[in-house]
PDB file of N, CA and C in Angstrom:
ATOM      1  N   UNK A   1       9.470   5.584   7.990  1.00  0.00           N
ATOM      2  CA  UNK A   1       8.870   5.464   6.675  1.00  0.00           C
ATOM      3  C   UNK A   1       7.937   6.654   6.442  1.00  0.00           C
ATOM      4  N   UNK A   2       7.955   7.050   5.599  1.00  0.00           N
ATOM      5  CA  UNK A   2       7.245   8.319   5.302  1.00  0.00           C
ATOM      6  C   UNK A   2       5.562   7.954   4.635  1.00  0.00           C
ATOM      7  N   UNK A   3       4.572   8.938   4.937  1.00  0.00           N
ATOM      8  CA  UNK A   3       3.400   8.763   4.538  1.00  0.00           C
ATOM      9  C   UNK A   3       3.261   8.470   3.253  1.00  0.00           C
ATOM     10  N   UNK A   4       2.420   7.148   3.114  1.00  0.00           N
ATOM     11  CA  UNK A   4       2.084   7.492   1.838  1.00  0.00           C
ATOM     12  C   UNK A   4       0.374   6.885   1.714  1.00  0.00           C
ATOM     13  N   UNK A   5      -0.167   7.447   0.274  1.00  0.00           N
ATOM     14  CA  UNK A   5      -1.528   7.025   0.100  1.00  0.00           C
ATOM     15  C   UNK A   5      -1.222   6.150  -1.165  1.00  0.00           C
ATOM     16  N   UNK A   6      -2.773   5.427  -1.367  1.00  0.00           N
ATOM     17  CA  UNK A   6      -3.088   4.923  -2.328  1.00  0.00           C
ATOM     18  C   UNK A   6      -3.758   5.668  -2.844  1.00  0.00           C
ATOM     19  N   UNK A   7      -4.391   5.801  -4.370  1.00  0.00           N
ATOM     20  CA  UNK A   7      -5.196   7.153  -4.830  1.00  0.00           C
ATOM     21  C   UNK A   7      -5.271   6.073  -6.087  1.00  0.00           C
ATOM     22  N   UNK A   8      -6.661   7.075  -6.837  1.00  0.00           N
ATOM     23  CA  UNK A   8      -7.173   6.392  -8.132  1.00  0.00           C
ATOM     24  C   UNK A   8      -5.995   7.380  -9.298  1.00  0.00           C
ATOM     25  N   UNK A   9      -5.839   6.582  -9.907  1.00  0.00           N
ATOM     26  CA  UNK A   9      -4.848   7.201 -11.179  1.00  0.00           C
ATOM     27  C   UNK A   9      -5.903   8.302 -12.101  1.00  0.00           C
ATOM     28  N   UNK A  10      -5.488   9.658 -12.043  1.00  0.00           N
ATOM     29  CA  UNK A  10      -6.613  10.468 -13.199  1.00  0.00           C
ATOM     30  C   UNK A  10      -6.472  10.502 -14.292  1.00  0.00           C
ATOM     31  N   UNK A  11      -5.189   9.474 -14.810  1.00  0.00           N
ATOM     32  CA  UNK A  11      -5.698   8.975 -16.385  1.00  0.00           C
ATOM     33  C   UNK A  11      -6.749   7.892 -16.429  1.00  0.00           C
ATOM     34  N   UNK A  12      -7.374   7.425 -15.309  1.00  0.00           N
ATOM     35  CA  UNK A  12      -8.175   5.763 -15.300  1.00  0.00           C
ATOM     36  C   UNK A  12      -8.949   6.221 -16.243  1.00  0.00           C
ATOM     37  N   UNK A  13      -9.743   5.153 -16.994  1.00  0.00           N
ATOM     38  CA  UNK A  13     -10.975   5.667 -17.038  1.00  0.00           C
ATOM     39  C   UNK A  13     -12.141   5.364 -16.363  1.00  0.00           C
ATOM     40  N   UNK A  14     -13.284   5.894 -16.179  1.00  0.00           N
ATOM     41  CA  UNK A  14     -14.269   6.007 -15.436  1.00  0.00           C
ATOM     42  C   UNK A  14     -14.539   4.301 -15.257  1.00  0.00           C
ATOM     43  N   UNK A  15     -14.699   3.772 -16.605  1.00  0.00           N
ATOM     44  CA  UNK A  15     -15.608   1.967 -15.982  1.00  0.00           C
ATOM     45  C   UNK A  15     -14.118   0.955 -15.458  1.00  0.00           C
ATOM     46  N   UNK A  16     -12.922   1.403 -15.931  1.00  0.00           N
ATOM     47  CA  UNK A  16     -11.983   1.239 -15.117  1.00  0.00           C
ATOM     48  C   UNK A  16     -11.970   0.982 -13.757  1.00  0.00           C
ATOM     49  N   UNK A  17     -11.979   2.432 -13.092  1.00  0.00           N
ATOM     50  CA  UNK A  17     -11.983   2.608 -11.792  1.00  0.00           C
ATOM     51  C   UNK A  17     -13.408   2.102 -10.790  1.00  0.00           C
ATOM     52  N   UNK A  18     -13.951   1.858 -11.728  1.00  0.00           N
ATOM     53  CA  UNK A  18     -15.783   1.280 -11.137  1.00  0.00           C
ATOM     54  C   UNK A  18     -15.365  -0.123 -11.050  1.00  0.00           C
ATOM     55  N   UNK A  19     -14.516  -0.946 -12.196  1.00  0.00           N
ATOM     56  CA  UNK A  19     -14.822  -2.077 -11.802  1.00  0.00           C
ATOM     57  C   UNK A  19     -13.419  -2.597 -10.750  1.00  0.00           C
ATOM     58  N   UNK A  20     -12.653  -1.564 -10.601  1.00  0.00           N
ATOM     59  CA  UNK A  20     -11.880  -1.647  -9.311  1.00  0.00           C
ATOM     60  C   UNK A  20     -12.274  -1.527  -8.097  1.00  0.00           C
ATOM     61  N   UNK A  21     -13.034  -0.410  -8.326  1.00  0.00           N
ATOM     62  CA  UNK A  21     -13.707   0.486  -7.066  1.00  0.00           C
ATOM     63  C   UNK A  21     -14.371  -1.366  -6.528  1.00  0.00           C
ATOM     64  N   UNK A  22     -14.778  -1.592  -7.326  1.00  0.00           N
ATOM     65  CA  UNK A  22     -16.151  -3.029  -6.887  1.00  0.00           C
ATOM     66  C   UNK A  22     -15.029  -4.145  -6.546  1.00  0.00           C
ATOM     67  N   UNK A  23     -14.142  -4.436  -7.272  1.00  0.00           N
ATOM     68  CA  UNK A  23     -12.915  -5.701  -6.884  1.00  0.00           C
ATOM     69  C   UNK A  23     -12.693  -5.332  -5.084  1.00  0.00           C
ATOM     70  N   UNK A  24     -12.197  -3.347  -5.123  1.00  0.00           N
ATOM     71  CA  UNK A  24     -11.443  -3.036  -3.797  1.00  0.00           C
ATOM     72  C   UNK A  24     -12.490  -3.665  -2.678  1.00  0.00           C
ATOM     73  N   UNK A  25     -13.805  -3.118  -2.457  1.00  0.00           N
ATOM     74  CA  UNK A  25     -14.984  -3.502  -1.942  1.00  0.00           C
ATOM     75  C   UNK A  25     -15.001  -4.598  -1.371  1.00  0.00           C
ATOM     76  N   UNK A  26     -15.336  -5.403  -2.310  1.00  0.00           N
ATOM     77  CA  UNK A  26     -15.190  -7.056  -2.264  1.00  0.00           C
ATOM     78  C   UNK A  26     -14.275  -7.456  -1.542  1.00  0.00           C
ATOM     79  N   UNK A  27     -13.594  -6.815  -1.638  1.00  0.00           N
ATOM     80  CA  UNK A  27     -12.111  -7.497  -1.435  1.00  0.00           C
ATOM     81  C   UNK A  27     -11.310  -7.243   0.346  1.00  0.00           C
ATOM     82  N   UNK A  28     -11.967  -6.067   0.477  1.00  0.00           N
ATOM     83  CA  UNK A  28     -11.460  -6.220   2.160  1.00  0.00           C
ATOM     84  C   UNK A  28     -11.298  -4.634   2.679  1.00  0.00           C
ATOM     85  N   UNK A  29     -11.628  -3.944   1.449  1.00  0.00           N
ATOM     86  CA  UNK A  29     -11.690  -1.956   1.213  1.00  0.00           C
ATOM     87  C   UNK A  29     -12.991  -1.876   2.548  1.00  0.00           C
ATOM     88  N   UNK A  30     -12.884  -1.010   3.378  1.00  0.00           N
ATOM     89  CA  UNK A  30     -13.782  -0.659   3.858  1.00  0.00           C
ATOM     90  C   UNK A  30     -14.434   0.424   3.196  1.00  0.00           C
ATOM     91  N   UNK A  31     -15.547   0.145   2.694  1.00  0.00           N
ATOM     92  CA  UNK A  31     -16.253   0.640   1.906  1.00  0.00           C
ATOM     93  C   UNK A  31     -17.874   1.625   2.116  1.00  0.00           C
ATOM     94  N   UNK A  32     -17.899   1.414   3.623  1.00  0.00           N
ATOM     95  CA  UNK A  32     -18.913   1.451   4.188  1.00  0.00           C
ATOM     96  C   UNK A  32     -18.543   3.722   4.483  1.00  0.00           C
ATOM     97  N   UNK A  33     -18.000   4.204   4.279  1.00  0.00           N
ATOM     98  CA  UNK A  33     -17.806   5.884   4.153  1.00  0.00           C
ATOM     99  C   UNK A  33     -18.188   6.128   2.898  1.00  0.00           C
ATOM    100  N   UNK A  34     -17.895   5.430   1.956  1.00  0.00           N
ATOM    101  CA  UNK A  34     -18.430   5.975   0.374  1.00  0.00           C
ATOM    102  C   UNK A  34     -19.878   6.076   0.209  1.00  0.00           C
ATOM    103  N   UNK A  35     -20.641   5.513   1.145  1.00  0.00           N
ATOM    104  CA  UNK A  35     -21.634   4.841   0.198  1.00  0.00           C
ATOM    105  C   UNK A  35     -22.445   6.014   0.881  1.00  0.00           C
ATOM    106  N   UNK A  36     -23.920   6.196   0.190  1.00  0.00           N
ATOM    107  CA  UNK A  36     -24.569   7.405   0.188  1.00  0.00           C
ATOM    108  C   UNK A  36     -24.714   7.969   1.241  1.00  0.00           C
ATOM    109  N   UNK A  37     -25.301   7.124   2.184  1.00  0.00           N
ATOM    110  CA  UNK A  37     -24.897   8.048   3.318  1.00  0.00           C
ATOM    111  C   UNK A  37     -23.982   8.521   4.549  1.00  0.00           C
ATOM    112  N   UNK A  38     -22.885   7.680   3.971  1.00  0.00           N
ATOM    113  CA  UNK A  38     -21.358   7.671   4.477  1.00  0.00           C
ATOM    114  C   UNK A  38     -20.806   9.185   4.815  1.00  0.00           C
ATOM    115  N   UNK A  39     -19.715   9.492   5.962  1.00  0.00           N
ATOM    116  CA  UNK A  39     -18.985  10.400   5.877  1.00  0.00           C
ATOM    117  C   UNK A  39     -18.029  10.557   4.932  1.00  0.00           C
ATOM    118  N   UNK A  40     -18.158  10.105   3.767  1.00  0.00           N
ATOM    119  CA  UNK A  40     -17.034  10.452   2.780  1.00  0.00           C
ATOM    120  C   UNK A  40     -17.162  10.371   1.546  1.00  0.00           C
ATOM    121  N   UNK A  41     -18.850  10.506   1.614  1.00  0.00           N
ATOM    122  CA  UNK A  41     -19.971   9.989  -0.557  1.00  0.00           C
ATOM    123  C   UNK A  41     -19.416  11.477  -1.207  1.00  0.00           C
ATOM    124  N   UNK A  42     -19.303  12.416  -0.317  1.00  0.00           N
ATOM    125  CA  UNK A  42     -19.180  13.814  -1.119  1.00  0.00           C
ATOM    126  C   UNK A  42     -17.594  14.005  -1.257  1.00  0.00           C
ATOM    127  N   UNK A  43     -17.129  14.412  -2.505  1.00  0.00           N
ATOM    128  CA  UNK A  43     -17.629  14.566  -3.289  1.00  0.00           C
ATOM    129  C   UNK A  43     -18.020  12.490  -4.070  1.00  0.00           C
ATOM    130  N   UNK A  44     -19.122  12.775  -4.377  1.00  0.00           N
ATOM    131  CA  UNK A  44     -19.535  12.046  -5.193  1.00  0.00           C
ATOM    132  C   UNK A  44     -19.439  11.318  -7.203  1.00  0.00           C
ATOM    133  N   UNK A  45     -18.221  10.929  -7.294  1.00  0.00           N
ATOM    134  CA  UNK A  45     -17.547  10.986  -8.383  1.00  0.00           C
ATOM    135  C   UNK A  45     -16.813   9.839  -8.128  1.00  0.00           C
ATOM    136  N   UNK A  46     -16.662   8.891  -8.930  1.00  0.00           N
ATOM    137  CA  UNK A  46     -16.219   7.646  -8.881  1.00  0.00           C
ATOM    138  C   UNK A  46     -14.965   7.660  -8.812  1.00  0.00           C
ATOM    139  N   UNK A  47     -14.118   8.717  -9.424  1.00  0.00           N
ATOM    140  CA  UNK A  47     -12.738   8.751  -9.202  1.00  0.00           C
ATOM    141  C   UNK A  47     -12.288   8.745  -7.522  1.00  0.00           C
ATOM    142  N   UNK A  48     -13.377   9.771  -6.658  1.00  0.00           N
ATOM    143  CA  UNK A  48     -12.769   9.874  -5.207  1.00  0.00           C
ATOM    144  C   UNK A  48     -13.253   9.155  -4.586  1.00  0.00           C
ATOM    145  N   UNK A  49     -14.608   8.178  -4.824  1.00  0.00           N
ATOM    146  CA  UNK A  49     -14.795   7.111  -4.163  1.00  0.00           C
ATOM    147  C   UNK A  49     -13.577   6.058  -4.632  1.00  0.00           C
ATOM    148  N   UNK A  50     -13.168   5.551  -5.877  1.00  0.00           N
ATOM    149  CA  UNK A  50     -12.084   4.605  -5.602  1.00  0.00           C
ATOM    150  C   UNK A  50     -10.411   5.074  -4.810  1.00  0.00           C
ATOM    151  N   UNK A  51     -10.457   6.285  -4.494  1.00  0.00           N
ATOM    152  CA  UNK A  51      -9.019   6.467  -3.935  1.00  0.00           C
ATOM    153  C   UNK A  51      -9.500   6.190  -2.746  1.00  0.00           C
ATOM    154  N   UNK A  52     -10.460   6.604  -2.199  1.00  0.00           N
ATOM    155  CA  UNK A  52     -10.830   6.224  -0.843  1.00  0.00           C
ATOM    156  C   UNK A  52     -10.731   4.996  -0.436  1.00  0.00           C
ATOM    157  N   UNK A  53     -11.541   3.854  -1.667  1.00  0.00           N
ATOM    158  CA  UNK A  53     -11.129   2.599  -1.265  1.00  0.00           C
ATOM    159  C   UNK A  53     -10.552   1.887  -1.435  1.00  0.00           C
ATOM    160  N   UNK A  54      -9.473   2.393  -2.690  1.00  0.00           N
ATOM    161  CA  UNK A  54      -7.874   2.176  -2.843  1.00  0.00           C
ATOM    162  C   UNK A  54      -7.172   1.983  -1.793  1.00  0.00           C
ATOM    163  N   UNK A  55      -7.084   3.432  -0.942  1.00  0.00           N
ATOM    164  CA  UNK A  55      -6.032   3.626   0.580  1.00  0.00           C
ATOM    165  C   UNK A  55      -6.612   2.686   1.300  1.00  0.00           C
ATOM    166  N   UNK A  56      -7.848   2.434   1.623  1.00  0.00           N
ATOM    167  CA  UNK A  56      -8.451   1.559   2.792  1.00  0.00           C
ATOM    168  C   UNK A  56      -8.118   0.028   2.852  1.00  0.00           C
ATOM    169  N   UNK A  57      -7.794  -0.304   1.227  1.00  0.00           N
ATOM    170  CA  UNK A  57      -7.564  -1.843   1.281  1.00  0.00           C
ATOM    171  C   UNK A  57      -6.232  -1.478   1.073  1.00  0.00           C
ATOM    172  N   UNK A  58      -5.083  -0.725   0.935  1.00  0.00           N
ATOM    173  CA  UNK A  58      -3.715  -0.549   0.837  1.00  0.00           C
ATOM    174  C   UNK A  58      -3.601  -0.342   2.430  1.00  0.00           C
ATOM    175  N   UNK A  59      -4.363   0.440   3.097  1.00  0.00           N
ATOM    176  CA  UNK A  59      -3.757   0.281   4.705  1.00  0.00           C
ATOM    177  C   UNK A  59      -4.283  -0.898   5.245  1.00  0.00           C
ATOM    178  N   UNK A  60      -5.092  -1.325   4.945  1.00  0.00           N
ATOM    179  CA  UNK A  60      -4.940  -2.795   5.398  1.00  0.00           C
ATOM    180  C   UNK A  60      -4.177  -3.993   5.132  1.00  0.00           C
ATOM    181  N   UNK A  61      -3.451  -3.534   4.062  1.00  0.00           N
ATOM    182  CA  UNK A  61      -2.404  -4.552   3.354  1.00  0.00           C
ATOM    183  C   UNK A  61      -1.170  -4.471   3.860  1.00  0.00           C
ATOM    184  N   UNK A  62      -1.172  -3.579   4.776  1.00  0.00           N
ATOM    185  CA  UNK A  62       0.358  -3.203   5.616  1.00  0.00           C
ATOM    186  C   UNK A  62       1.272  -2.091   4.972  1.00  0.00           C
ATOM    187  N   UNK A  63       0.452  -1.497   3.698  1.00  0.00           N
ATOM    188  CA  UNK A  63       0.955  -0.620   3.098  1.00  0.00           C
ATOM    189  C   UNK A  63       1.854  -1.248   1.437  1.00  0.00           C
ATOM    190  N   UNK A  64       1.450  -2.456   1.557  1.00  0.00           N
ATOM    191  CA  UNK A  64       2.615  -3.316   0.822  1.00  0.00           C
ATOM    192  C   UNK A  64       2.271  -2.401  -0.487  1.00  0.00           C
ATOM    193  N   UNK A  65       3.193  -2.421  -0.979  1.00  0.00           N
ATOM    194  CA  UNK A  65       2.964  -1.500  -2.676  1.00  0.00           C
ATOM    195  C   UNK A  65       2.613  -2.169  -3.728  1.00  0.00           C
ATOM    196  N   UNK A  66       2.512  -3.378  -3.346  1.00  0.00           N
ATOM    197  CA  UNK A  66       1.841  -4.435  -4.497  1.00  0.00           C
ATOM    198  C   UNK A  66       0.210  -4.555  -3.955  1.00  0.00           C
ATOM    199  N   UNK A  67      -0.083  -3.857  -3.188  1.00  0.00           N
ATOM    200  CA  UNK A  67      -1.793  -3.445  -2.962  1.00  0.00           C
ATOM    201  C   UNK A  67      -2.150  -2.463  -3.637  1.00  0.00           C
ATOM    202  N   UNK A  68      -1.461  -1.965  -4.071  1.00  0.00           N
ATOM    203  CA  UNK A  68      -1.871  -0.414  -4.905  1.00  0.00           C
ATOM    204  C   UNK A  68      -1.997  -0.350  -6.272  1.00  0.00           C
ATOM    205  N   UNK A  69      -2.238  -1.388  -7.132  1.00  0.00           N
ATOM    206  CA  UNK A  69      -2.417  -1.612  -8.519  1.00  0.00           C
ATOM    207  C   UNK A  69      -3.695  -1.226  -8.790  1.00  0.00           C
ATOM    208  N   UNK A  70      -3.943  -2.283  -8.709  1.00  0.00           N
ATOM    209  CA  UNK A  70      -6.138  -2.397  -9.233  1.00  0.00           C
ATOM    210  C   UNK A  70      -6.053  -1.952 -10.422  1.00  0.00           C
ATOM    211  N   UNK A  71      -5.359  -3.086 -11.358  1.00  0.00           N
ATOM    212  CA  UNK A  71      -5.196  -3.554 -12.449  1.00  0.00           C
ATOM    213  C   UNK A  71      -4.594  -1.918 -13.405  1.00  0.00           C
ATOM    214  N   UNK A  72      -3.562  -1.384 -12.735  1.00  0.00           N
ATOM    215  CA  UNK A  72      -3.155  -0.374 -13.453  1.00  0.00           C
ATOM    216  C   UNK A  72      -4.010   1.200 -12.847  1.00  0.00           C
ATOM    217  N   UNK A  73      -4.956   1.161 -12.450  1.00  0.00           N
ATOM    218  CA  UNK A  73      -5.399   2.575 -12.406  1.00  0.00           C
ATOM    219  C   UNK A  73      -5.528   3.035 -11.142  1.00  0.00           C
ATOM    220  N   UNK A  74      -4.533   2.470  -9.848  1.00  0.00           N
ATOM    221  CA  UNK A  74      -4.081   3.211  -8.725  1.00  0.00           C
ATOM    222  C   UNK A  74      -2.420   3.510  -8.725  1.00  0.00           C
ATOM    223  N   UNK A  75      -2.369   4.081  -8.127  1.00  0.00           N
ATOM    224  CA  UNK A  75      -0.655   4.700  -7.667  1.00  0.00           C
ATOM    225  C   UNK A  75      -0.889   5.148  -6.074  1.00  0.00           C
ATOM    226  N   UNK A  76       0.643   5.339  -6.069  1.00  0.00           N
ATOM    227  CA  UNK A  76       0.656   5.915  -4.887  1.00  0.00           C
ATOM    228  C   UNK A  76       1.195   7.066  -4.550  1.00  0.00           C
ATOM    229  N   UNK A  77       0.502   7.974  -3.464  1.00  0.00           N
ATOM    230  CA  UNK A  77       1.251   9.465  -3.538  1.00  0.00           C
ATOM    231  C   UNK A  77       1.881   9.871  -2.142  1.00  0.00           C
ATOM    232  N   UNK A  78       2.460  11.049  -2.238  1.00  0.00           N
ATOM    233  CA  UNK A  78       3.098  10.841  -1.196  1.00  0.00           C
ATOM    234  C   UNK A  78       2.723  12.249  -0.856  1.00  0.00           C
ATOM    235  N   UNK A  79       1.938  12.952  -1.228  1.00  0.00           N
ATOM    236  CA  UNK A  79       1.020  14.272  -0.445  1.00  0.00           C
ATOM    237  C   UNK A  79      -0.354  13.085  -0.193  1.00  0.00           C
ATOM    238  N   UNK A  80      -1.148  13.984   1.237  1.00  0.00           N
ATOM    239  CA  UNK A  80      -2.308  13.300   1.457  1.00  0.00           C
ATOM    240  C   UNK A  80      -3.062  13.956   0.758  1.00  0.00           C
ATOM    241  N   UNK A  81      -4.463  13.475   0.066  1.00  0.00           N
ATOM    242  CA  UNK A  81      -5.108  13.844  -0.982  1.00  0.00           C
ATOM    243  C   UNK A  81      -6.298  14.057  -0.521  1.00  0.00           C
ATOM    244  N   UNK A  82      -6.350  14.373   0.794  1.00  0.00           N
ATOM    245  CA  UNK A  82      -7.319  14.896   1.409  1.00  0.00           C
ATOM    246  C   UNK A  82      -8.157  16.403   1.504  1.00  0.00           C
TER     247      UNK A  82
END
């Protein structure tokens, strides 16, 4: 099976992806790299904090592709977006 990520969609819009970003969180996203003084707050922009915790609760989901919604404003890619 070939790599793939979860990532925030860059048509979302911003309170979009915030109130995903907060569902992913909640929800089982390891969330604990985003946050300020995390290895992964920079860049600091809500779009790359939710891909971050897009992929984190999509690799914990076994990759299933029905983890990668968050109500329309994730996808999935198949370059790493790192």
């Amino acid at each position: 099976m070939a790599a793939t990520w979860c990532v925030a969609r860059t048509d979302a819009t911003i309170e979009a992806l915030q109130n995903a970003l907060d569902y992913a969180c909640g929800a089982g996203a390891d969330c604990a790299p985003v946050q300020e003084s995390g290895a992964c707050f920079a860049p600091d922009t809500v779009q790359a904090h939710a891909s971050y915790a897009f992929n984190s609760y999509y690799m914990h989901s076994s990759m299933n592709p029905a983890a990668c919604d968050f109500a329309g404003t994730a996808t999935i890619a198949k370059t790493d977006p790192s």
